[in-house]
C-alpha atoms as a PDB file:
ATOM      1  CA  UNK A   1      16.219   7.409   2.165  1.00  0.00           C
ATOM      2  CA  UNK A   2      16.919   3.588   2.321  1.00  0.00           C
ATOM      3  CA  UNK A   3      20.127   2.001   3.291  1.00  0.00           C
ATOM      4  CA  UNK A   4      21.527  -1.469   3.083  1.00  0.00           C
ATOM      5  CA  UNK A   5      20.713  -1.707   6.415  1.00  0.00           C
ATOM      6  CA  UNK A   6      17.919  -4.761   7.627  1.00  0.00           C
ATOM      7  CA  UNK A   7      16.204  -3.158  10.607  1.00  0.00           C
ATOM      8  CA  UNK A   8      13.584  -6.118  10.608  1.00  0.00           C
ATOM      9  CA  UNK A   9      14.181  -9.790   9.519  1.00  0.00           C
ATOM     10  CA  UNK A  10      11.714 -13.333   9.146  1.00  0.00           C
ATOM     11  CA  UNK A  11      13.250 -16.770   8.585  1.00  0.00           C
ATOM     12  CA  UNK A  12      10.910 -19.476   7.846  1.00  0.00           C
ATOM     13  CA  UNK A  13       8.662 -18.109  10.141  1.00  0.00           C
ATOM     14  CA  UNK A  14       5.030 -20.536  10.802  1.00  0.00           C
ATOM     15  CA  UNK A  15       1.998 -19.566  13.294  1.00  0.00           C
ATOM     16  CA  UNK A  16      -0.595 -22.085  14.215  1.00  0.00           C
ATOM     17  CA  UNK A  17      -3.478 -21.650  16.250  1.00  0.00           C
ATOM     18  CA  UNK A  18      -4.552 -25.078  16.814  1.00  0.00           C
ATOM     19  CA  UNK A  19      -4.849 -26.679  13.630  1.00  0.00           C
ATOM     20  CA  UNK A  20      -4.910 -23.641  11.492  1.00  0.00           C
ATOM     21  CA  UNK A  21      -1.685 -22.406  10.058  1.00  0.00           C
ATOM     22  CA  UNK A  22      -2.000 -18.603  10.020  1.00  0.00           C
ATOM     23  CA  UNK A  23       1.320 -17.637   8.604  1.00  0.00           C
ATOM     24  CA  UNK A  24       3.334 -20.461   6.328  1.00  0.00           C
ATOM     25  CA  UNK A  25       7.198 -20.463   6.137  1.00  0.00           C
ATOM     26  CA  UNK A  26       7.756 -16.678   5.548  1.00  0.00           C
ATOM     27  CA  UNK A  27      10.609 -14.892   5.339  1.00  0.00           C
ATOM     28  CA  UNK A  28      11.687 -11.369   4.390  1.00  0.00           C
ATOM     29  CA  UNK A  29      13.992  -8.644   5.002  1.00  0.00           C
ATOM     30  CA  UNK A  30      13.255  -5.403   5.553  1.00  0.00           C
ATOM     31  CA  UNK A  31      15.922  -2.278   5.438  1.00  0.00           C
ATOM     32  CA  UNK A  32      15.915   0.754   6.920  1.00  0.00           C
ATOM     33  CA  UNK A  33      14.229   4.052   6.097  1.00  0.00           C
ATOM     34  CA  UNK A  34      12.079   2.017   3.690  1.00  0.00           C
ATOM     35  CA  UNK A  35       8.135   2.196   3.388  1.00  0.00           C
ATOM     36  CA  UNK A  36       6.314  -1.328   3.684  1.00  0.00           C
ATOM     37  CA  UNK A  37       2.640  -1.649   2.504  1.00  0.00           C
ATOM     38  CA  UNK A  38       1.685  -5.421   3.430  1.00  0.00           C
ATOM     39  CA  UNK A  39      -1.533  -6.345   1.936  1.00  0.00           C
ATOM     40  CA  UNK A  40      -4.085  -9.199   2.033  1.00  0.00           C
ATOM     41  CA  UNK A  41      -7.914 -10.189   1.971  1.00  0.00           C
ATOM     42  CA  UNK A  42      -9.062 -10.828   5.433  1.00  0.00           C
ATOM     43  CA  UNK A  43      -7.441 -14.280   6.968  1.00  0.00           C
ATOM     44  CA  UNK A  44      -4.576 -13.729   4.608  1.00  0.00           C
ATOM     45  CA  UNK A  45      -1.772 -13.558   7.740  1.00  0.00           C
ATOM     46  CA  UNK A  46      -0.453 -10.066   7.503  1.00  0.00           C
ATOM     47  CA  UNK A  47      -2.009  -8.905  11.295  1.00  0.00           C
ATOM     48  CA  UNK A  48      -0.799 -12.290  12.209  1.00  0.00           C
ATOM     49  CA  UNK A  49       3.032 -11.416  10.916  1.00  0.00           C
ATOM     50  CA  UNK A  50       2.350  -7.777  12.536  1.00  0.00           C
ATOM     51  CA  UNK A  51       1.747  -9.044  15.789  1.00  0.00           C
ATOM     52  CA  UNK A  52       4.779 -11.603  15.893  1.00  0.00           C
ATOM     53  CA  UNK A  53       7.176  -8.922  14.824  1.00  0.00           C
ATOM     54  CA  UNK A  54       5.921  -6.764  17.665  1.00  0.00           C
ATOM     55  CA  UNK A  55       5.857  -9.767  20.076  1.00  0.00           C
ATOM     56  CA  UNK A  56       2.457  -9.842  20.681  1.00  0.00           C
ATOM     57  CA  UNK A  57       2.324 -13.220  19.978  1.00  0.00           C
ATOM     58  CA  UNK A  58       5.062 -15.838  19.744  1.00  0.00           C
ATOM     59  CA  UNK A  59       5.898 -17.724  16.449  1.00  0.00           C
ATOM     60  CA  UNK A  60       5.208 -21.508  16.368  1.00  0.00           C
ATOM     61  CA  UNK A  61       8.607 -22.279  14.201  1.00  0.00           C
ATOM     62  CA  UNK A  62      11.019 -19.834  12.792  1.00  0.00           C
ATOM     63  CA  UNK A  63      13.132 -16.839  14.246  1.00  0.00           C
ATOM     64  CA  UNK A  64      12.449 -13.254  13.966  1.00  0.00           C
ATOM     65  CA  UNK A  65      14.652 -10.245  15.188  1.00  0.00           C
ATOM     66  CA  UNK A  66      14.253  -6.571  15.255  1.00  0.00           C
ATOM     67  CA  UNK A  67      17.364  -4.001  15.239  1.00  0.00           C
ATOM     68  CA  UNK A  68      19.060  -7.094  15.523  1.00  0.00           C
ATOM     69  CA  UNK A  69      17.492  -8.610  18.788  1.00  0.00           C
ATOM     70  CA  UNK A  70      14.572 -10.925  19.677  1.00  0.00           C
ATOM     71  CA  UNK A  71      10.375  -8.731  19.136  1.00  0.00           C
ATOM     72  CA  UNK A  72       9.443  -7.727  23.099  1.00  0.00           C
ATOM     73  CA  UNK A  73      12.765  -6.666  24.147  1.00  0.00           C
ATOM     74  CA  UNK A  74      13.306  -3.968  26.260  1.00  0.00           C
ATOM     75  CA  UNK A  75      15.384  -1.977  23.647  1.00  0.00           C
ATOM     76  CA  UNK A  76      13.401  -2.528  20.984  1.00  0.00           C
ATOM     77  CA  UNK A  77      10.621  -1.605  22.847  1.00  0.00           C
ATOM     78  CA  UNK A  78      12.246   2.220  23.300  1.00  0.00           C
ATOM     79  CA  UNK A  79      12.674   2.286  19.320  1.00  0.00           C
ATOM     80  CA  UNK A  80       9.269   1.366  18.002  1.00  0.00           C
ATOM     81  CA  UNK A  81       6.351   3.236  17.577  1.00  0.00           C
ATOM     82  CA  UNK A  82       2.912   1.325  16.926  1.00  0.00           C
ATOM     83  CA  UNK A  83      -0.376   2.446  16.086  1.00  0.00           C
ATOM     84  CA  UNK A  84      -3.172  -0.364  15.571  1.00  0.00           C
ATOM     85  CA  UNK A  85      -6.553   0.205  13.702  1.00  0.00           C
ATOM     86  CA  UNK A  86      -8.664   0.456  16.723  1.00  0.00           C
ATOM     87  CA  UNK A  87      -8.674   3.429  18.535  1.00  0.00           C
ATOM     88  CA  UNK A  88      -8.673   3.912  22.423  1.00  0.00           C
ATOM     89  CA  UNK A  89      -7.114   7.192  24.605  1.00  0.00           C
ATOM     90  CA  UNK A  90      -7.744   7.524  28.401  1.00  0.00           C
ATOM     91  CA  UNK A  91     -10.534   9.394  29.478  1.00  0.00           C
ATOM     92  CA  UNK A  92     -10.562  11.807  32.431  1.00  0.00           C
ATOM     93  CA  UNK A  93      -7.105  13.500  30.622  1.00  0.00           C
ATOM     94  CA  UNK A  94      -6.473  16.327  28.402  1.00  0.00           C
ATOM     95  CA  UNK A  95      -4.808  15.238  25.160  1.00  0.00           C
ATOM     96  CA  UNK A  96      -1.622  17.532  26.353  1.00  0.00           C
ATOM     97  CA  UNK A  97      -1.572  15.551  29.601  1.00  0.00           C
ATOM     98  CA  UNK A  98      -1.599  12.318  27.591  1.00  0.00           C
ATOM     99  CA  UNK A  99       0.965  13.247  25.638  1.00  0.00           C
ATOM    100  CA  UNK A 100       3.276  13.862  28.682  1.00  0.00           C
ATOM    101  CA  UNK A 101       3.004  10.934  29.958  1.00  0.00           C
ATOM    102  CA  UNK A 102       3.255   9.106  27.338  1.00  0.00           C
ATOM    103  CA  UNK A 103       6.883  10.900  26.329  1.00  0.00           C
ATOM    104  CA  UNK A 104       7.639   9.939  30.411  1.00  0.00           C
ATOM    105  CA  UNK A 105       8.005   6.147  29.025  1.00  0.00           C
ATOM    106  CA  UNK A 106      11.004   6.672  26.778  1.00  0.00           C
ATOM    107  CA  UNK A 107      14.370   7.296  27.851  1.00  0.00           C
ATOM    108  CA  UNK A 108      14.965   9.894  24.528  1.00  0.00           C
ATOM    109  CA  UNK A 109      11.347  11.042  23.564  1.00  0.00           C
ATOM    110  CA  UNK A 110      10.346  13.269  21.006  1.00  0.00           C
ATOM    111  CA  UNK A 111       9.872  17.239  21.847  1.00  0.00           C
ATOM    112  CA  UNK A 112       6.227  18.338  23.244  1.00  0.00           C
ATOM    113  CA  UNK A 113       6.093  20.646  20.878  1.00  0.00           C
ATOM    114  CA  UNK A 114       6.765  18.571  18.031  1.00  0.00           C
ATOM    115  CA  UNK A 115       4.030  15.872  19.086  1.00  0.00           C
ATOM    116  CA  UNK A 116       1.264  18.502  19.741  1.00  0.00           C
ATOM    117  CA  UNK A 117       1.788  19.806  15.967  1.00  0.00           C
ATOM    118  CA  UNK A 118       1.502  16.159  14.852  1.00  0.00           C
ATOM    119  CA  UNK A 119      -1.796  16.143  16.330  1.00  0.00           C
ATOM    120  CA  UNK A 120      -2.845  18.933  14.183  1.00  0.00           C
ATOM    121  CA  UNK A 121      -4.902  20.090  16.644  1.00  0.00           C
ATOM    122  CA  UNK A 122      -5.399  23.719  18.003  1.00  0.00           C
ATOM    123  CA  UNK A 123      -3.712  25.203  21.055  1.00  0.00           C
ATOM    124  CA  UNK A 124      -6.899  25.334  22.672  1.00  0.00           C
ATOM    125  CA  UNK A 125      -8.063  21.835  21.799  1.00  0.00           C
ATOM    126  CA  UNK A 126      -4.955  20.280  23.346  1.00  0.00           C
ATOM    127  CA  UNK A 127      -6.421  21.607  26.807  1.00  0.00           C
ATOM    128  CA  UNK A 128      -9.518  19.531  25.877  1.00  0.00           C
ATOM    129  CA  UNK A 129     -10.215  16.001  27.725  1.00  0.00           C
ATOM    130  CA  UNK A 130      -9.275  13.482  25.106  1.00  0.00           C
ATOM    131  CA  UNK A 131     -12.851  11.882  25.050  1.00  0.00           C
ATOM    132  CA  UNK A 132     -14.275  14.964  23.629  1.00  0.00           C
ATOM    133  CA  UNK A 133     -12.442  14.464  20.369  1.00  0.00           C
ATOM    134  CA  UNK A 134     -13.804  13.117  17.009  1.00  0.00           C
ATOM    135  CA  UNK A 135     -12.751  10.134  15.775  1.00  0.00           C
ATOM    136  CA  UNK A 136     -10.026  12.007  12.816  1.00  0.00           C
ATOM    137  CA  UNK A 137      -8.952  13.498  16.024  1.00  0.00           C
ATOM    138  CA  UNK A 138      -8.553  10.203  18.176  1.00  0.00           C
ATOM    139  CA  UNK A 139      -6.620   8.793  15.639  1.00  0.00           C
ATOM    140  CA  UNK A 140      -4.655  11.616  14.526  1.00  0.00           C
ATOM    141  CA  UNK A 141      -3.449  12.139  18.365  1.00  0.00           C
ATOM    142  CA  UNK A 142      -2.922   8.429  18.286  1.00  0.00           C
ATOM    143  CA  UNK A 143      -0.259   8.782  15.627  1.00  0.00           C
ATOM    144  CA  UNK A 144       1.061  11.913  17.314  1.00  0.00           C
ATOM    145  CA  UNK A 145       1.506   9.014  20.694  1.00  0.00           C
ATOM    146  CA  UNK A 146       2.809   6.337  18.113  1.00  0.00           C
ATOM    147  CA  UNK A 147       6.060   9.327  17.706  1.00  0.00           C
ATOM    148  CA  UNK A 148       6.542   9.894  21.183  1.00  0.00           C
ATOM    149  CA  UNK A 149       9.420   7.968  21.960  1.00  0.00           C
ATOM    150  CA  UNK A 150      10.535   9.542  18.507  1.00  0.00           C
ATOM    151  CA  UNK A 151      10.812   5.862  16.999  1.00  0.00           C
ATOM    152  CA  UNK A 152      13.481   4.033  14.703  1.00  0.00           C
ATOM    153  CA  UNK A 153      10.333   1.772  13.275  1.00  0.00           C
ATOM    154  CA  UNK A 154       6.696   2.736  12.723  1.00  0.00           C
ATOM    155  CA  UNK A 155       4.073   0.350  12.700  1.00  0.00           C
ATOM    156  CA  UNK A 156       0.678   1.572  11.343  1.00  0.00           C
ATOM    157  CA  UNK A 157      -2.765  -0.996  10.947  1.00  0.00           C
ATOM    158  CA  UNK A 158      -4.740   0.676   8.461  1.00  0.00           C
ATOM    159  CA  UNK A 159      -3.942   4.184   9.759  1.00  0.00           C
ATOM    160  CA  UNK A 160      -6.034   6.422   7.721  1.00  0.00           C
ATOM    161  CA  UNK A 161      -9.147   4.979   8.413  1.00  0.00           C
ATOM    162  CA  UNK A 162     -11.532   7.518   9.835  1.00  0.00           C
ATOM    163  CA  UNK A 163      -9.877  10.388   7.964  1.00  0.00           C
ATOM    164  CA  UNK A 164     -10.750  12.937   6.039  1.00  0.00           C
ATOM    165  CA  UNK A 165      -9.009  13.908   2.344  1.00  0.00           C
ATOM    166  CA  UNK A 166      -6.649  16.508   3.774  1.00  0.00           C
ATOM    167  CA  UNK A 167      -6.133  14.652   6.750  1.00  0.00           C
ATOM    168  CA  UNK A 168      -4.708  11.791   4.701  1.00  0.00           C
ATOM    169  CA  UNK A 169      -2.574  13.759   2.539  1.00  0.00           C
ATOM    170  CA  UNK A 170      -1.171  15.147   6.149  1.00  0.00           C
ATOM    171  CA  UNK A 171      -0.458  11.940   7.439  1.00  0.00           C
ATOM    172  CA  UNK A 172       1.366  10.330   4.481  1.00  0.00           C
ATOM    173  CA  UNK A 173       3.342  14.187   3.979  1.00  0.00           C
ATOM    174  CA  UNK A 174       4.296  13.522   7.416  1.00  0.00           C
ATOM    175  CA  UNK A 175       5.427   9.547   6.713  1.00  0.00           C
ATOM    176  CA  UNK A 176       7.513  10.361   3.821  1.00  0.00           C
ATOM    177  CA  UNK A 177      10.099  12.891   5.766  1.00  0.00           C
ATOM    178  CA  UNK A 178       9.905  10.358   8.723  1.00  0.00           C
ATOM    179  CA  UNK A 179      11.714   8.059   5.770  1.00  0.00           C
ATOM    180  CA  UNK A 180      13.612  10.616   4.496  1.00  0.00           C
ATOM    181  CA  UNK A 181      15.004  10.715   8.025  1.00  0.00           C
ATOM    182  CA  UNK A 182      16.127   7.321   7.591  1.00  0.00           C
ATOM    183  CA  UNK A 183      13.052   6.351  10.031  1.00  0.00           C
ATOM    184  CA  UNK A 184      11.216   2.819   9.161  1.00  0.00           C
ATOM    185  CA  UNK A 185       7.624   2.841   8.242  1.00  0.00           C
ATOM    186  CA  UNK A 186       5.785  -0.588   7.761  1.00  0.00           C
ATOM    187  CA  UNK A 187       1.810  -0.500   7.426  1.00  0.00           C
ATOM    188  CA  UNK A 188      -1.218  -2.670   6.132  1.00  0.00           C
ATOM    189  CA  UNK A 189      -4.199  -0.897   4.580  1.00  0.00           C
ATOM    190  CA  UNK A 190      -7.220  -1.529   2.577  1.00  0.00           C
ATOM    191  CA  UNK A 191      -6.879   1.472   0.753  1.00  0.00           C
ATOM    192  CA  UNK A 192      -4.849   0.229  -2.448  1.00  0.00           C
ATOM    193  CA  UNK A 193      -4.264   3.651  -3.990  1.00  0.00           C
ATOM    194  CA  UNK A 194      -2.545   4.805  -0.912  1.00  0.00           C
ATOM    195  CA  UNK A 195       0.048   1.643  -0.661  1.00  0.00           C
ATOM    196  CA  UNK A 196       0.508   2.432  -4.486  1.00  0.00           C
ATOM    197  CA  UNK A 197       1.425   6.134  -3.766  1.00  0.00           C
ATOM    198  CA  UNK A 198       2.989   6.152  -0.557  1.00  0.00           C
ATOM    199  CA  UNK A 199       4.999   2.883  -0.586  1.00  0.00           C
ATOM    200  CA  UNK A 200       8.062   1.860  -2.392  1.00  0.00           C
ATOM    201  CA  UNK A 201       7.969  -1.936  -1.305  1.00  0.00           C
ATOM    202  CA  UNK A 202       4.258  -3.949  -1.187  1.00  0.00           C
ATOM    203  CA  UNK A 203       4.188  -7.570   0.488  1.00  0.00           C
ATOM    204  CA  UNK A 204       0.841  -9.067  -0.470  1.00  0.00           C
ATOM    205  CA  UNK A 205       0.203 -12.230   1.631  1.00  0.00           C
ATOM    206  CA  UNK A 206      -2.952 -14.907   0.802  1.00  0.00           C
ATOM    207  CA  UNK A 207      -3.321 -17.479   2.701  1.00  0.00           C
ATOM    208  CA  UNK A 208      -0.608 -17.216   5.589  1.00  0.00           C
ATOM    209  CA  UNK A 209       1.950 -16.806   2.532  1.00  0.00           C
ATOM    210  CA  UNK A 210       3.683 -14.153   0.644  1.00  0.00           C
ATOM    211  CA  UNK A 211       2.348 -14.182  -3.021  1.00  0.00           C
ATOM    212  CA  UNK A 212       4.279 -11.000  -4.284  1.00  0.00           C
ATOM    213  CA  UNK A 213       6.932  -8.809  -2.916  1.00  0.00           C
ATOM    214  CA  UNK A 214       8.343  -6.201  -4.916  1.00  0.00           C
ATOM    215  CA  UNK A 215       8.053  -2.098  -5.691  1.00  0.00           C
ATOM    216  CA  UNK A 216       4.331  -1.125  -6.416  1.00  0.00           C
ATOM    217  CA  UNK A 217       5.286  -0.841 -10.100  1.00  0.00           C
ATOM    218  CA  UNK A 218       7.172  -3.765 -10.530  1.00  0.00           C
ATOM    219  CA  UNK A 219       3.730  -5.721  -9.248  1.00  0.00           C
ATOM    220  CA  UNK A 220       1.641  -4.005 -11.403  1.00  0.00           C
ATOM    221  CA  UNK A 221       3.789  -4.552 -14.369  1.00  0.00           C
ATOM    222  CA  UNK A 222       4.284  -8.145 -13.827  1.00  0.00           C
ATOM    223  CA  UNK A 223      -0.308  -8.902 -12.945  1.00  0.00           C
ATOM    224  CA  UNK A 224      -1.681  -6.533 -15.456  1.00  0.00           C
ATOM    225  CA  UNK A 225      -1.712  -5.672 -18.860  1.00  0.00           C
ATOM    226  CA  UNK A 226      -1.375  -2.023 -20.620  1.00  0.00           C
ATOM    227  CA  UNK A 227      -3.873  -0.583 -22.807  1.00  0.00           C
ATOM    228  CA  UNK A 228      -2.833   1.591 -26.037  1.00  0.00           C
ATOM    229  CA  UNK A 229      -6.268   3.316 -27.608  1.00  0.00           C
ATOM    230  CA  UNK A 230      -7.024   5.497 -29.811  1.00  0.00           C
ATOM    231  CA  UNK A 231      -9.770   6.881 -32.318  1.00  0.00           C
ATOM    232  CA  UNK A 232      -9.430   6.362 -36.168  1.00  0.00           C
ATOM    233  CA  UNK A 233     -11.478   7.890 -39.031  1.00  0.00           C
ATOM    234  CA  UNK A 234     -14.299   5.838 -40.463  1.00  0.00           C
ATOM    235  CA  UNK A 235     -13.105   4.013 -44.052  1.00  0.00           C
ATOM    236  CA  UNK A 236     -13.799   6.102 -47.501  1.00  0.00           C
ATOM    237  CA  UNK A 237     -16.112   4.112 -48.172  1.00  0.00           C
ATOM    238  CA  UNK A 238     -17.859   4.293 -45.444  1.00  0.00           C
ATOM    239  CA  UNK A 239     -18.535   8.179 -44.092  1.00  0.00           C
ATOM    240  CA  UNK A 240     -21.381   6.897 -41.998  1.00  0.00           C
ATOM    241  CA  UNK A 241     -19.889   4.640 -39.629  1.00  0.00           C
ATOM    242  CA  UNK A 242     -19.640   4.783 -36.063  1.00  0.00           C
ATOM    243  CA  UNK A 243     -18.643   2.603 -33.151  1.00  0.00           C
ATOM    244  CA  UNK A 244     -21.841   0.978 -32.269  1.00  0.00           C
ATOM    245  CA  UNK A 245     -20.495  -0.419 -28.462  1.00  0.00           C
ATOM    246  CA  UNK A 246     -20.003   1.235 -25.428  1.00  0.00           C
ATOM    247  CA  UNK A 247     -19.394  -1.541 -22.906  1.00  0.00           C
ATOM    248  CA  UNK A 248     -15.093  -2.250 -22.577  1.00  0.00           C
ATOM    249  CA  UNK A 249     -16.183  -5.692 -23.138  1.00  0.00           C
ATOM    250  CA  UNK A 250     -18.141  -5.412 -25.926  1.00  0.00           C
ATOM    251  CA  UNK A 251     -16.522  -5.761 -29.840  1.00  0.00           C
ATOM    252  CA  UNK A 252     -17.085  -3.772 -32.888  1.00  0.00           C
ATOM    253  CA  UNK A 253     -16.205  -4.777 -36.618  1.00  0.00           C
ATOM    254  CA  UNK A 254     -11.998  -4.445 -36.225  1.00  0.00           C
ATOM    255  CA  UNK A 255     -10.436  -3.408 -39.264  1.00  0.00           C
ATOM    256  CA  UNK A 256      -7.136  -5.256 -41.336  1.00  0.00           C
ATOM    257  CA  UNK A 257      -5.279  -3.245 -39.961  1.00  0.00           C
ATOM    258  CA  UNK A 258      -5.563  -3.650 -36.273  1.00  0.00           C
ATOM    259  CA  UNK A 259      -6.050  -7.253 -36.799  1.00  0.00           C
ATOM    260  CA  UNK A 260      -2.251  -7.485 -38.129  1.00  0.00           C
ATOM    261  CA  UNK A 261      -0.942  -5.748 -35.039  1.00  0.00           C
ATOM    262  CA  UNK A 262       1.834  -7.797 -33.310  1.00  0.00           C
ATOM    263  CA  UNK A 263       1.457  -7.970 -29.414  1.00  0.00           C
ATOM    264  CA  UNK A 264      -2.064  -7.663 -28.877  1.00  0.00           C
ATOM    265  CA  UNK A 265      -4.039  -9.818 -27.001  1.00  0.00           C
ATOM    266  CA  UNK A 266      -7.754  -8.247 -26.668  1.00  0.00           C
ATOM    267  CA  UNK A 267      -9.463  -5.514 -28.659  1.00  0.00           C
ATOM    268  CA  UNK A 268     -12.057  -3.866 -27.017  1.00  0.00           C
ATOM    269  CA  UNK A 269     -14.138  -0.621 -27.819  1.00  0.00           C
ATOM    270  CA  UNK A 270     -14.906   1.716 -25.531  1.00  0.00           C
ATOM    271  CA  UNK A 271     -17.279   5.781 -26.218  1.00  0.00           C
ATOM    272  CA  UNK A 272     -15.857   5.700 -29.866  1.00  0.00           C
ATOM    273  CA  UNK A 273     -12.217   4.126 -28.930  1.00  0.00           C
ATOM    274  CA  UNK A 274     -10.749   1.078 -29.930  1.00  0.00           C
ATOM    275  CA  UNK A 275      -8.723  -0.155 -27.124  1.00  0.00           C
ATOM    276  CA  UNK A 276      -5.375  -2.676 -27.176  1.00  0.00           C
ATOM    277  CA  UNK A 277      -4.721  -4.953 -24.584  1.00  0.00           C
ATOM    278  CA  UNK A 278      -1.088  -5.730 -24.509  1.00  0.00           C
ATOM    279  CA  UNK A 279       2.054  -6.145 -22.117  1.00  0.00           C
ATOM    280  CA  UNK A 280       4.239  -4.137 -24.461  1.00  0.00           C
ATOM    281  CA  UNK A 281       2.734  -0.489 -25.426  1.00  0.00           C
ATOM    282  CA  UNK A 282       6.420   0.479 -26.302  1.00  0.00           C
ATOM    283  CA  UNK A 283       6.511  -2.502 -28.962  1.00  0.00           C
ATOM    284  CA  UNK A 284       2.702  -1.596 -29.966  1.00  0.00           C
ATOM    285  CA  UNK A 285       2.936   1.894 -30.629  1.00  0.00           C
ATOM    286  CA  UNK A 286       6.234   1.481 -32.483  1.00  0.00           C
ATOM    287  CA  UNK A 287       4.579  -0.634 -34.953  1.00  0.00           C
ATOM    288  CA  UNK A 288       1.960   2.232 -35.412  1.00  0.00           C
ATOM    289  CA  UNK A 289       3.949   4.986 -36.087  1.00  0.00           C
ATOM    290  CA  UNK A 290       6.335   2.783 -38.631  1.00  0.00           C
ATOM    291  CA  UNK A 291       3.264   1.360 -40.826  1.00  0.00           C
ATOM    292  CA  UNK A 292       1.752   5.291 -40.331  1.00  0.00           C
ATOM    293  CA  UNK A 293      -1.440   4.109 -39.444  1.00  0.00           C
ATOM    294  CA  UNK A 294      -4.533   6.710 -39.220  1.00  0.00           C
ATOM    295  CA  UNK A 295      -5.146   7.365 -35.657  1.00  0.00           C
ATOM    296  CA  UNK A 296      -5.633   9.547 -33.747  1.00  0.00           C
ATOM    297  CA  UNK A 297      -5.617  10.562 -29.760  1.00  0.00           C
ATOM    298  CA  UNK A 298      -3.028   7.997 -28.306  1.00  0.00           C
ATOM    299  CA  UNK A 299      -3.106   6.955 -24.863  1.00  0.00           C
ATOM    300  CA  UNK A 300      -1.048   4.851 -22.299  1.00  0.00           C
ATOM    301  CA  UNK A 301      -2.447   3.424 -19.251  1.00  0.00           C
ATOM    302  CA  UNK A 302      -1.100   1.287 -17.174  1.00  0.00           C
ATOM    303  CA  UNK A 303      -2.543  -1.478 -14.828  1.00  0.00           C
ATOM    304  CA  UNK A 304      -3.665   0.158 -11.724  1.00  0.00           C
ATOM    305  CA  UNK A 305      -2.792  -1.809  -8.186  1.00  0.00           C
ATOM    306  CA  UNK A 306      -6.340  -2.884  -7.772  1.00  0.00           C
ATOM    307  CA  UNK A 307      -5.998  -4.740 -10.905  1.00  0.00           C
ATOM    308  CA  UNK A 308      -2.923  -6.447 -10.060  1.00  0.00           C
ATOM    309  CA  UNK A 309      -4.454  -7.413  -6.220  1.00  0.00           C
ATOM    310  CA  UNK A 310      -7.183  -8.982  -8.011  1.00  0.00           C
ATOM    311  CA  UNK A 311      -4.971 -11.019 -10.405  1.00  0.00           C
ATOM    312  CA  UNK A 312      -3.139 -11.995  -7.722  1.00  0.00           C
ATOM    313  CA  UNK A 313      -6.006 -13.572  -5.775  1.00  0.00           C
ATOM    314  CA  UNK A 314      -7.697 -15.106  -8.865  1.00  0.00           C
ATOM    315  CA  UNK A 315      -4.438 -16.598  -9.958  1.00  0.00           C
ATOM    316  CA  UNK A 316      -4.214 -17.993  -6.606  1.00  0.00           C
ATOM    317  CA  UNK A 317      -7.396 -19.333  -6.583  1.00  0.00           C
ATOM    318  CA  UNK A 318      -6.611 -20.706  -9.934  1.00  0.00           C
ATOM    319  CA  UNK A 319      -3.964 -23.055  -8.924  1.00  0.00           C
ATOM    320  CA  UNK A 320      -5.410 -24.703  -5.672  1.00  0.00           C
END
């Protein structure tokens, strides 16, 4: 569920540390109950935007506010919840105790019960001393700590790390009813198939500034390319042939046919398939079916986010 409403906004915001510029002139808006990957290769500035927008460190120029007041204020403070990478709990106390006293910092915090099931772990283990937990379990009572004050905004650095599969699939079940609540997420990860499945807005920063901002499929669309393949029968007068490549980049002889194809910018062959390259499959495979061309075993696939990071940072690189 995402409204009209903006729960966090950036205006021309800079960070230097000394003479480094960490974060250049951003600015962005983000609504409520939406779900914010930001992205980056180490250095890039996204920690560095994190931090500012929790007031852990002060911009050099710009202005930031959150729920419509200044990062570090008091009543923000009661309506975020933040989880960073690194994991820490206090020693000496059983994870139920911790979670107690962390719910005794908020004026309207979330119900015991509910946190303990976010930990997902066992009655019994909740009586254990927090140190004895794994690391999945560290962090997975960390995110139960990150709901306690049952939070308008969720901050998460790289959140999954450390988890297993099922774990994972637990975590982002449980982050898309907090949005369907109308609740805030905003996270970084390294994980790119995760941002592409679990968020419907990715920021990618290089370089202190934001490159690309849009829904995961509107990046991929606009930094990679489709691929339309297919198999075809040999020519009559040739029963004996056979692709003789495997590698994607490698080419075999290309018949007429393909060769007067509209739209296509690479042919490749790939374990007997001859693959298009295009940004238009819709446009491609049109022109196939009109001119009744003999193939066989169409397929569409689309430019995975991975593809599109990369792109990104080499057409960055490109134009310095």
């Amino acid at each position: 569920m995402c409204s009209d409403k903006i729960v966090i906004q950036m205006d021309h915001v800079s960070k230097k540390f000394g003479n480094t510029t960490a974060v250049r002139e951003v600015s962005l808006q983000i609504t409520q109950g939406s779900v914010t990957a930001i992205l980056g290769p180490n250095g890039a500035g996204k920690t560095t935007t994190i931090n500012m927008i929790l007031g852990l460190t002060s911009p050099s120029s710009g202005k930031i506010h959150i729920l419509g007041m200044p990062p570090g204020h008091q009543q923000v403070l009661q309506r975020i919840g933040v989880m960073m990478q690194d994991v820490s709990v206090m020693d000496l106390l059983t994870v139920r105790e911790i979670i107690r006293m962390v719910q005794s910092y908020y004026v309207a915090p979330m119900e015991t019960a509910a946190l303990e099931k976010l930990t997902g772990l066992a009655p019994v283990d909740l009586n254990r001393r927090a140190e004895k937990l794994s690391g999945g379990q560290k962090r997975s009572l960390n995110f139960a700590l990150a709901m306690a004050g049952n939070p308008d905004i969720l901050f998460f650095d790289e959140p999954t790390v450390g988890l297993d599969a099922e774990s994972r699939r637990t975590f982002w079940s449980h982050i898309r009813a907090f949005a369907q609540q109308g609740k805030t997420v905003v996270f970084t990860t390294h994980y790119l198939q995760e941002a592409d499945t679990a968020a419907d807005r990715i920021i990618l920063f290089n370089e202190g500034s934001i490159v690309a901002d849009g829904t995961p499929e509107h990046i991929k669309n606009g930094m990679t390319r489709r691929t339309l393949s297919f198999t075809y029968p040999p020519p009559p007068e040739d029963r004996d042939f056979t692709f003789s490549k495997t590698s994607e980049t490698d080419t075999s002889p290309t018949p007429p046919w393909i060769q007067e194809l509209s739209g296509v910018d690479q042919v490749t062959y790939h374990q007997n398939r001859c693959i298009l390259h295009t940004q238009n499959t819709d446009a491609l495979i049109r022109q196939i079916i009109l001119r009744q061309l003999p193939v066989q075993d169409i397929r569409i696939e689309a430019g995975q986010l991975d593809d599109a990071y990369a792109s990104m940072l080499n057409n960055v690189r490109e134009e310095q």
